[in-house]
PDB file of N, CA and C in Angstrom:
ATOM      1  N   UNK A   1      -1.116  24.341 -56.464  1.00  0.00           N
ATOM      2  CA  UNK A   1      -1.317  24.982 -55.194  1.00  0.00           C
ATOM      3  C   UNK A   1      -0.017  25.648 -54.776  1.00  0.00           C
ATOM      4  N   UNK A   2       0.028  26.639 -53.918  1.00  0.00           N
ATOM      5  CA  UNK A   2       1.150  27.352 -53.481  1.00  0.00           C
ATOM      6  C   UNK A   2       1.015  27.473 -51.998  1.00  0.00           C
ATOM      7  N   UNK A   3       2.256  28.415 -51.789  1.00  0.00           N
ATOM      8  CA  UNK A   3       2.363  28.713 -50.167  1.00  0.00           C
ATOM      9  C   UNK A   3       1.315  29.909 -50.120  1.00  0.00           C
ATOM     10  N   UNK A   4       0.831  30.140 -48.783  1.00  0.00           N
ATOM     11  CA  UNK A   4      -0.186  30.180 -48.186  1.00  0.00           C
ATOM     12  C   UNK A   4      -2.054  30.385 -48.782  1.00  0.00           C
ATOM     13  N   UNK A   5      -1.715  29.203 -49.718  1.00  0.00           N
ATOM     14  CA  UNK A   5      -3.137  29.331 -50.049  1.00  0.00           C
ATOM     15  C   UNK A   5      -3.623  28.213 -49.011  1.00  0.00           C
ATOM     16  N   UNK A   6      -4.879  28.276 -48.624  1.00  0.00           N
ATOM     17  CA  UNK A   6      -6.231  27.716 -47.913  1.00  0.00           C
ATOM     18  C   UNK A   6      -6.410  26.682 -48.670  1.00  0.00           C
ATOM     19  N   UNK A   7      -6.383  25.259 -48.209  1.00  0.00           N
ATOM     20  CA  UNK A   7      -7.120  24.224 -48.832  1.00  0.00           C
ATOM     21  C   UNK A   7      -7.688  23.329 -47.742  1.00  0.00           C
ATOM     22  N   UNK A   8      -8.212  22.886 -48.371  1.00  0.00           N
ATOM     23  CA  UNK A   8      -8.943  21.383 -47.634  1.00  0.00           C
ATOM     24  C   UNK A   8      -8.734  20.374 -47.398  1.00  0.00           C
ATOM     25  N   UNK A   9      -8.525  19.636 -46.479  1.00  0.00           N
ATOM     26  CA  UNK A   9      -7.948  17.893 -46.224  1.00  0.00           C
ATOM     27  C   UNK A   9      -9.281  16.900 -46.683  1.00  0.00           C
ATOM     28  N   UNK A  10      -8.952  16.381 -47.281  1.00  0.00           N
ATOM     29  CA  UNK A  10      -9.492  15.360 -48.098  1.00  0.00           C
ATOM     30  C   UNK A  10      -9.531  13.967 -47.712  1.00  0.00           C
ATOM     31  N   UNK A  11      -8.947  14.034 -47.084  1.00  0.00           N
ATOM     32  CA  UNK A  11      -9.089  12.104 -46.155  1.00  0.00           C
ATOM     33  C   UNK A  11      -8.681  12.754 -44.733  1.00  0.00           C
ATOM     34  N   UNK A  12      -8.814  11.634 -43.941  1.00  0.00           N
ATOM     35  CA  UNK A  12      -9.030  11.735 -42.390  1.00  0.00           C
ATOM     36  C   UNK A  12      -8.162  11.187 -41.989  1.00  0.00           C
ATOM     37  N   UNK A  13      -7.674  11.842 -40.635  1.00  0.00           N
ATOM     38  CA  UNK A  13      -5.849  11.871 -40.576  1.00  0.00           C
ATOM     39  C   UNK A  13      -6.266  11.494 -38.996  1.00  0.00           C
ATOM     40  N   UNK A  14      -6.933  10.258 -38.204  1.00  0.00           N
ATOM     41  CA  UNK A  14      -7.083   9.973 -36.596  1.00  0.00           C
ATOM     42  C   UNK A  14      -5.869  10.646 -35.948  1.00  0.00           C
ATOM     43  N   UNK A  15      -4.704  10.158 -36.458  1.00  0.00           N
ATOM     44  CA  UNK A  15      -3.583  10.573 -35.469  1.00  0.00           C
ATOM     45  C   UNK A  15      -3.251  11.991 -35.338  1.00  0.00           C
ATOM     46  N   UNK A  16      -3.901  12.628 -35.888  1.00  0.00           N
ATOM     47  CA  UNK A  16      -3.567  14.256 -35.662  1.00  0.00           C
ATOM     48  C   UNK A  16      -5.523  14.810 -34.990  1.00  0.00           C
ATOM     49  N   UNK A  17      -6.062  13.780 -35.063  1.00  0.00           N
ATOM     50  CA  UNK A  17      -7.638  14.949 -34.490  1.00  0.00           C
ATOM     51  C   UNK A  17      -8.116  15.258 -36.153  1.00  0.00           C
ATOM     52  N   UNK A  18      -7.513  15.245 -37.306  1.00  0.00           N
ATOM     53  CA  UNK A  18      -7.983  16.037 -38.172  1.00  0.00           C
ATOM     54  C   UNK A  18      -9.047  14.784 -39.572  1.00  0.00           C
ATOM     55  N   UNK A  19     -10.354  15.833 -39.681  1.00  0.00           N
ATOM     56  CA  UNK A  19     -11.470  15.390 -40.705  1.00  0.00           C
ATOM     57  C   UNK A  19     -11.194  15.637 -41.863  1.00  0.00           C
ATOM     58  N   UNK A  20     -11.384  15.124 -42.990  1.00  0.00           N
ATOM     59  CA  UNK A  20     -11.804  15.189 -44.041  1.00  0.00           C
ATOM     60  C   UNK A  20     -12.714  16.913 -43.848  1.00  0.00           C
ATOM     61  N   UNK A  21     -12.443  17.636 -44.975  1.00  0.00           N
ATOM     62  CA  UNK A  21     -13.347  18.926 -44.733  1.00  0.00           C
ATOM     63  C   UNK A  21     -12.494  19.866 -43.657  1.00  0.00           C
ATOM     64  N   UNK A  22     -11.465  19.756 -43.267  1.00  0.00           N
ATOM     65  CA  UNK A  22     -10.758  20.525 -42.305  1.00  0.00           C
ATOM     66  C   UNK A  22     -10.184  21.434 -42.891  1.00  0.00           C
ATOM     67  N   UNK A  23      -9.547  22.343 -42.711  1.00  0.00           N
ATOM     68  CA  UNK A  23      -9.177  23.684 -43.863  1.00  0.00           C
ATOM     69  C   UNK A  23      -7.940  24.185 -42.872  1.00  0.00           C
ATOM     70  N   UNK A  24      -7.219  24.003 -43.765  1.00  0.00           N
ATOM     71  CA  UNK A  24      -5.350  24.409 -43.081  1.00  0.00           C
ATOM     72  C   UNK A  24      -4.940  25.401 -44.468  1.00  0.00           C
ATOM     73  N   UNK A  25      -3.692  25.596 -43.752  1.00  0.00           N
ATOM     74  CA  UNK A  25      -3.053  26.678 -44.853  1.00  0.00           C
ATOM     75  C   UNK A  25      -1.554  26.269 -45.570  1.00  0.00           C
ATOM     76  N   UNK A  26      -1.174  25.982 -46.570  1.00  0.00           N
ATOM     77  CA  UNK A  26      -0.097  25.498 -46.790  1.00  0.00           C
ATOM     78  C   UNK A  26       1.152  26.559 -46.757  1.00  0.00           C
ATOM     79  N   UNK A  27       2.423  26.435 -45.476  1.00  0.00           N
ATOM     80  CA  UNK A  27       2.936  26.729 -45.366  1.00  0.00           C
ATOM     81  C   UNK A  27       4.423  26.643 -46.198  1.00  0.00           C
ATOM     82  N   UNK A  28       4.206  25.764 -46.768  1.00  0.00           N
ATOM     83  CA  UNK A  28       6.030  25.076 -47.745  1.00  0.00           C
ATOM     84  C   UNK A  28       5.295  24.184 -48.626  1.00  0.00           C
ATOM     85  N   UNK A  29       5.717  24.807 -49.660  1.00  0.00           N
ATOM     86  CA  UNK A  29       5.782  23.278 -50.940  1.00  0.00           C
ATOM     87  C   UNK A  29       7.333  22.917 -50.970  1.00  0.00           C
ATOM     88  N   UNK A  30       6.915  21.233 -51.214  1.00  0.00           N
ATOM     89  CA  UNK A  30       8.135  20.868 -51.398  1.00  0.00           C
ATOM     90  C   UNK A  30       8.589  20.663 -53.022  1.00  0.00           C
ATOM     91  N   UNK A  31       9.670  20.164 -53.559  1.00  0.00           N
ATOM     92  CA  UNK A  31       9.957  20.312 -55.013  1.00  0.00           C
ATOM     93  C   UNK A  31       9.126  19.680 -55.798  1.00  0.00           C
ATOM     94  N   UNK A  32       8.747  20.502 -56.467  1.00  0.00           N
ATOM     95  CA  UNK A  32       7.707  20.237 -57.771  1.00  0.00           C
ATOM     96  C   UNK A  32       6.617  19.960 -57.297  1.00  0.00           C
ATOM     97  N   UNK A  33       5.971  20.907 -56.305  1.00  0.00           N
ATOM     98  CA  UNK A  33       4.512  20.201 -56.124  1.00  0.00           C
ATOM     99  C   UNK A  33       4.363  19.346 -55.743  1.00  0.00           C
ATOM    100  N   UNK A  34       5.098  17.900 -55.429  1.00  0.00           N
ATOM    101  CA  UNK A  34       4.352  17.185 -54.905  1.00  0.00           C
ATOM    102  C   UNK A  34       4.076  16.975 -53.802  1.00  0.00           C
ATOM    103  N   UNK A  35       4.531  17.757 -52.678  1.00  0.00           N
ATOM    104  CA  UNK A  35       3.677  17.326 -51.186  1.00  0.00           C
ATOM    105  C   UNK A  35       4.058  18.502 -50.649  1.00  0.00           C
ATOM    106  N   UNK A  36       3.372  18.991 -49.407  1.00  0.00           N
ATOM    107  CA  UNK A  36       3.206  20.057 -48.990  1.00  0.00           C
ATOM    108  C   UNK A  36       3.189  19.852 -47.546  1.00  0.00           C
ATOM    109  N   UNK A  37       3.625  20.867 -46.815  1.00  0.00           N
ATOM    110  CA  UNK A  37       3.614  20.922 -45.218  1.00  0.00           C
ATOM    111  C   UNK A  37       2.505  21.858 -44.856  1.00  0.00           C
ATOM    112  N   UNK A  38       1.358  21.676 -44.500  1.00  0.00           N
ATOM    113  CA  UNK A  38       0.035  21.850 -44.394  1.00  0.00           C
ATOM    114  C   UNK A  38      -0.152  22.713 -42.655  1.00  0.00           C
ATOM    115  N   UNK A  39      -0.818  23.500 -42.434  1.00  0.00           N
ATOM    116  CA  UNK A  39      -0.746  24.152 -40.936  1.00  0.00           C
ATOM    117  C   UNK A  39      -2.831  23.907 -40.406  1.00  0.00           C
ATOM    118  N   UNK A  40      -2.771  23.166 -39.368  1.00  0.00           N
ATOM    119  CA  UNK A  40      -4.250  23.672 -39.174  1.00  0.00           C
ATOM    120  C   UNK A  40      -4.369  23.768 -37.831  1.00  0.00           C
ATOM    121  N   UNK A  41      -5.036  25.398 -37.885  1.00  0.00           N
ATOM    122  CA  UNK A  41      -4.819  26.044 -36.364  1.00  0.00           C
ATOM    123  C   UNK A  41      -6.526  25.951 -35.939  1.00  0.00           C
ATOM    124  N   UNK A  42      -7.026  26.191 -34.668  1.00  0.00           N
ATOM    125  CA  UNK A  42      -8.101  26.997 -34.107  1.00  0.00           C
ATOM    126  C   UNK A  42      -8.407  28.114 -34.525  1.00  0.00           C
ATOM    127  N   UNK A  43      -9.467  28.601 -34.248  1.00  0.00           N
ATOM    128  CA  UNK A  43      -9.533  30.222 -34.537  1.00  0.00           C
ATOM    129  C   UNK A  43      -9.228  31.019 -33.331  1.00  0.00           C
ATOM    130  N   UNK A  44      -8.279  30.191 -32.071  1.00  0.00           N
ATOM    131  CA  UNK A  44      -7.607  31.336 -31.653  1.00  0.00           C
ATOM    132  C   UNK A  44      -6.398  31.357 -32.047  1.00  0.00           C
ATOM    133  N   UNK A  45      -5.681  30.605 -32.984  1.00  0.00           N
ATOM    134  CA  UNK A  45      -4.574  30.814 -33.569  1.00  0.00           C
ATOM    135  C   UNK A  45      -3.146  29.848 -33.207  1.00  0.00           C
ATOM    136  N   UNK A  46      -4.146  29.076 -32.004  1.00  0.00           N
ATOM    137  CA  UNK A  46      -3.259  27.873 -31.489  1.00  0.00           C
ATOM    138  C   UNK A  46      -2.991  26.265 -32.979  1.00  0.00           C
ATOM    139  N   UNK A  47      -1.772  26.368 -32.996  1.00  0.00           N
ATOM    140  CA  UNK A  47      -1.419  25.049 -34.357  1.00  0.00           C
ATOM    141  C   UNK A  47      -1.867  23.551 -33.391  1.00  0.00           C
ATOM    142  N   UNK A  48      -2.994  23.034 -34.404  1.00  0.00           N
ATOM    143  CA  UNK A  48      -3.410  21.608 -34.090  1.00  0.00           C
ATOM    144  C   UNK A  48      -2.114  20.901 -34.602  1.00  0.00           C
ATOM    145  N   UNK A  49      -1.823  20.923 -36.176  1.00  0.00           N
ATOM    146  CA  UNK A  49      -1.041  20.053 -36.031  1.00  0.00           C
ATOM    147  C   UNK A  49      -0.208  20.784 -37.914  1.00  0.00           C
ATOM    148  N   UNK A  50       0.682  20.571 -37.864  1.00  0.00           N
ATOM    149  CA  UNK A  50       1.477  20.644 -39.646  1.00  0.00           C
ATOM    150  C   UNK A  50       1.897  19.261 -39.792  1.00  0.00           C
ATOM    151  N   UNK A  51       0.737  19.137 -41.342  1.00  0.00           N
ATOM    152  CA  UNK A  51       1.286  18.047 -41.449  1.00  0.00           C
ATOM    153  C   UNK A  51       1.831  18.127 -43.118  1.00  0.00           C
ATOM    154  N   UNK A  52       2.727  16.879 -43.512  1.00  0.00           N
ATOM    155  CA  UNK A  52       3.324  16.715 -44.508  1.00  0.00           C
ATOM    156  C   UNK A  52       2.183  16.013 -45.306  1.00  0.00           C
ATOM    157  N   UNK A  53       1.720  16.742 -46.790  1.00  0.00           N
ATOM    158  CA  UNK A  53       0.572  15.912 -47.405  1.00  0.00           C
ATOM    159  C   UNK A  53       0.900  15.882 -48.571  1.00  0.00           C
ATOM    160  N   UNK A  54       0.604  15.389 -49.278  1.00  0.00           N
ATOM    161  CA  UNK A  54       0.598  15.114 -50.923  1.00  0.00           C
ATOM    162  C   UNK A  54      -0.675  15.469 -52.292  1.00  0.00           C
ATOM    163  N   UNK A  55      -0.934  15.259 -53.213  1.00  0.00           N
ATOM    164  CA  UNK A  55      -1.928  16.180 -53.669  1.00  0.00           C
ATOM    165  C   UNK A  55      -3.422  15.238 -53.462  1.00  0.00           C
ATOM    166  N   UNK A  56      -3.426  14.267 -53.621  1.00  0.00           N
ATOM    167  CA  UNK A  56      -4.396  13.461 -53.280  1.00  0.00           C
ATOM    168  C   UNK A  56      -5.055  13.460 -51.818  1.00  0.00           C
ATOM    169  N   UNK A  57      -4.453  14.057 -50.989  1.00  0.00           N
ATOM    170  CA  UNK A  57      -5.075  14.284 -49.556  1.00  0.00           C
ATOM    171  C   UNK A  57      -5.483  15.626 -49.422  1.00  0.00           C
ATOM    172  N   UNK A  58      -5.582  16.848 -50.173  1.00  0.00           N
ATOM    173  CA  UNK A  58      -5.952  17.917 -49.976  1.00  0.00           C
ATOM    174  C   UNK A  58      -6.073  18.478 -51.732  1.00  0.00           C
ATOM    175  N   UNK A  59      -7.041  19.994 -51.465  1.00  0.00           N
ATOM    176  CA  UNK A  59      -7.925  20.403 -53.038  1.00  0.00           C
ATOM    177  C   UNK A  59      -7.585  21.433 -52.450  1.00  0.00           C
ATOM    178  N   UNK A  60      -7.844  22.291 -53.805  1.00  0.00           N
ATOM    179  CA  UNK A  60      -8.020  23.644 -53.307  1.00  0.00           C
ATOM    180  C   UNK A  60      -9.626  23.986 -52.900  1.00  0.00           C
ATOM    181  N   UNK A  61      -9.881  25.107 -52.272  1.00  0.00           N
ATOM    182  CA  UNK A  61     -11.384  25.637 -51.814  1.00  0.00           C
ATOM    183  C   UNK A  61     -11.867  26.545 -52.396  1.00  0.00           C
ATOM    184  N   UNK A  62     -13.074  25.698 -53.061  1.00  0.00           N
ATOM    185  CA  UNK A  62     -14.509  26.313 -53.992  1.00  0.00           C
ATOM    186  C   UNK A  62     -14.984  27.099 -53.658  1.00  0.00           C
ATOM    187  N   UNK A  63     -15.472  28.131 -54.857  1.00  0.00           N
ATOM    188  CA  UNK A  63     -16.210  29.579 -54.275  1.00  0.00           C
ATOM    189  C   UNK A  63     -17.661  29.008 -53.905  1.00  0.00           C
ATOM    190  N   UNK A  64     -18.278  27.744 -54.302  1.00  0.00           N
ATOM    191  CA  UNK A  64     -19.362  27.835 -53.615  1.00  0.00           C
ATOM    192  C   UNK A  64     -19.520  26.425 -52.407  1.00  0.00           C
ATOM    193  N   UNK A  65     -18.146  27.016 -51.376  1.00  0.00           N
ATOM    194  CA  UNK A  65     -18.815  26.053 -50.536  1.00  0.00           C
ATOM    195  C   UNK A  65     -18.094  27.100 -49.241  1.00  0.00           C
ATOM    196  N   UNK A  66     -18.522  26.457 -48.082  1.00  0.00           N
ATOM    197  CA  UNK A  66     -19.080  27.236 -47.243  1.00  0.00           C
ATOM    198  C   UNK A  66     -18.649  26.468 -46.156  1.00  0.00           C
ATOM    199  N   UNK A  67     -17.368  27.449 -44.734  1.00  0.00           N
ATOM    200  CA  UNK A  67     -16.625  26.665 -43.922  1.00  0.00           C
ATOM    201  C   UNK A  67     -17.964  26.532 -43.019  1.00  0.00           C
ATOM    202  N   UNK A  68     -17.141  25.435 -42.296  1.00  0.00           N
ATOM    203  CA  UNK A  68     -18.199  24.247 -41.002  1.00  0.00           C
ATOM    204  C   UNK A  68     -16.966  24.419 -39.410  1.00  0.00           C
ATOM    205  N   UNK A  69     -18.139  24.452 -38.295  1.00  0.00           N
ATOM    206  CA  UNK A  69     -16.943  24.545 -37.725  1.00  0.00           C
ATOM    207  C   UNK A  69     -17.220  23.373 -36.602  1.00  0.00           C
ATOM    208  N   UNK A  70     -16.339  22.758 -35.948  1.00  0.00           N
ATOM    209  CA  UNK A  70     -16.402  21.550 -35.029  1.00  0.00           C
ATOM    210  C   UNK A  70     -14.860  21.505 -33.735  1.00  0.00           C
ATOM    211  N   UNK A  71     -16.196  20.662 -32.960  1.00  0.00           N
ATOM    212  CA  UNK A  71     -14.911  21.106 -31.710  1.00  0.00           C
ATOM    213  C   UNK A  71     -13.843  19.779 -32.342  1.00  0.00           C
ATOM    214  N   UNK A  72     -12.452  20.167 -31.620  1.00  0.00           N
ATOM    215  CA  UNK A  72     -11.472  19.443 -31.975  1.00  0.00           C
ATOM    216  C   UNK A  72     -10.854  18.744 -31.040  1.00  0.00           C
ATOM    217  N   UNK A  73     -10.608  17.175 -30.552  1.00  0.00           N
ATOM    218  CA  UNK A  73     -10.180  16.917 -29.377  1.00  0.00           C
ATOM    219  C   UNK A  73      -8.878  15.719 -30.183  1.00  0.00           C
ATOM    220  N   UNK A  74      -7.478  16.537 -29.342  1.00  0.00           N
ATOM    221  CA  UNK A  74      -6.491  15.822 -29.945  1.00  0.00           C
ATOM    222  C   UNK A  74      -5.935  15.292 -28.676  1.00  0.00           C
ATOM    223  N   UNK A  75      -5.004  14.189 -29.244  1.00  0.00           N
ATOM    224  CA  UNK A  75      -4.866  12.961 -28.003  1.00  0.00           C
ATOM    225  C   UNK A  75      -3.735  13.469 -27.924  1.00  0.00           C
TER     226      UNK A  75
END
């Protein structure tokens, strides 16, 4: 994976508001791939939260699947 490709969060993160199935953009890899500083905004462009992830918590996104959208309530 690279910087600003689109992926998917893969486990469920309570302390940030964020689902499994959530779709952020990776802003920074860190050395060698292994963890990444992750961005996931609204679609008005407001940042929920960047978080620091690793490869097991996020995939890249399949041509045959199809975004979902849900309200977001962060504490």
């Amino acid at each position: 994976m690279k910087e600003n490709e689109i992926v998917v969060l893969a486990v469920d993160l309570p302390q940030s508001g964020l689902k499994s199935g959530d779709i952020g953009t990776i802003v920074m890899c860190h050395k060698n791939n292994t963890a990444y500083e992750v961005e996931f905004v609204k679609f008005n462009g407001e940042t929920i939260s960047v978080e620091t992830l690793n490869n097991s918590q996020i995939r890249p996104v399949a041509n045959d699947e199809i975004p979902h959208v849900r309200l977001i309530k962060v504490a």
